[in-house]
Protein backbone atom coordinates (compact mmCIF):
# COMPACT_ATOMS: atom_id res chain seq x y z
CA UNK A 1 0.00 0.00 0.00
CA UNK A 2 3.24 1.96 0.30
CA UNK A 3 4.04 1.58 -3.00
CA UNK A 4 0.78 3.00 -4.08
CA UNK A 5 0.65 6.00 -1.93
CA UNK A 6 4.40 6.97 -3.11
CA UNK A 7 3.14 6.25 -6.77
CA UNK A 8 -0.03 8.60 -6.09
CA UNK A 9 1.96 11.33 -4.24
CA UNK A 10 4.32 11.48 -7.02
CA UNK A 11 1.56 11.80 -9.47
CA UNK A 12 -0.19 14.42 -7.64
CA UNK A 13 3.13 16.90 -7.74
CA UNK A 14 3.62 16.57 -11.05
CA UNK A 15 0.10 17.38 -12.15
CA UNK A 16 0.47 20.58 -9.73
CA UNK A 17 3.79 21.57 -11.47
CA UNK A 18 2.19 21.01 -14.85
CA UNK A 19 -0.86 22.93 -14.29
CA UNK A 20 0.77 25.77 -12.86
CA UNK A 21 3.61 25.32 -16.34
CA UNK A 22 0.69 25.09 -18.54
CA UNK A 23 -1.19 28.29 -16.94
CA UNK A 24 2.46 30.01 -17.62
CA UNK A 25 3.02 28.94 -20.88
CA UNK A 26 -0.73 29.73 -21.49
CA UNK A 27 -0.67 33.15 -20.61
CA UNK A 28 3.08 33.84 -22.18
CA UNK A 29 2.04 32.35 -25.43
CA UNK A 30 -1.11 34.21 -25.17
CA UNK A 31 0.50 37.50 -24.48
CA UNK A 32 2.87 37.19 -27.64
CA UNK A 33 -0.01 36.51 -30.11
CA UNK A 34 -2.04 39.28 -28.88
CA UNK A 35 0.50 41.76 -29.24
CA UNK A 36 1.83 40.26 -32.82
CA UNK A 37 -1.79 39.73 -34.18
CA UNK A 38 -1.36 36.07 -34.61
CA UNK A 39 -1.62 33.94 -37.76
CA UNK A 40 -3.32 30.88 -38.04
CA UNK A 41 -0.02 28.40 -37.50
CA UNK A 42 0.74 30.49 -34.52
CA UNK A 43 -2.82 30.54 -33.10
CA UNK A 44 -1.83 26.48 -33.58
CA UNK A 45 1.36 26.50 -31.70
CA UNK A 46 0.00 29.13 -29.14
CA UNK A 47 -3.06 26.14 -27.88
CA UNK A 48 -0.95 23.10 -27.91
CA UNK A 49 2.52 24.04 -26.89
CA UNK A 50 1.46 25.03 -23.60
CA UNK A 51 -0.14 21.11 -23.21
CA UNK A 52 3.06 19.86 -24.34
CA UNK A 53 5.53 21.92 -22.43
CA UNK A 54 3.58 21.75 -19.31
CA UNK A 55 3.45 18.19 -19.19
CA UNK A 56 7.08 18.17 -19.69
CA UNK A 57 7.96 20.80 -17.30
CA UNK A 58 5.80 19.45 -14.51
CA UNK A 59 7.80 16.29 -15.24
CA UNK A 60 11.24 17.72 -15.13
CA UNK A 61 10.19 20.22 -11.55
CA UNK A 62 9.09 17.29 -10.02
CA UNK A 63 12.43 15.40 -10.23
CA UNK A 64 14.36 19.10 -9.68
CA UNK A 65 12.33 18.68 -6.47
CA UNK A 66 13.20 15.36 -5.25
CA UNK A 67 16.55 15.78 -5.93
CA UNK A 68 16.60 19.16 -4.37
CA UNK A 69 14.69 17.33 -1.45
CA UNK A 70 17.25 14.85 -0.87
CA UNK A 71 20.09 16.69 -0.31
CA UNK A 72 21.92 15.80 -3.65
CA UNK A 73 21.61 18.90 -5.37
């Protein structure tokens, strides 16, 4: 049952990090189309970047922050 609660803890920071990367992203990609009157391929990149790159940010903070936890920074 551990196992599971480590697995589910785990699971829970990354979604945090990647929601709060994703609202970023969101907001920076957002911003940049706005003030450049965005085309159609970056009105493309500007909605699923953020997805991708939060996902893979959440990812990557969440191991920054284990590591950082255990001291082997």
């Amino acid at each position: 049952m551990s196992r599971l609660k480590d697995v589910g803890a785990a699971a829970g920071l990354i979604a945090i990090f990647a929601m709060a990367s994703f609202g970023i992203l969101k907001l920076l990609f957002g911003t940049v189309c706005w003030i450049t009157s965005h085309d159609p391929v970056e009105a493309a990149v500007g909605s699923i970047a953020p997805v991708v790159f939060g996902g893979l940010i959440g990812v990557e903070a969440y191991r920054w922050f284990k590591t950082w936890r255990s001291g082997d920074l």
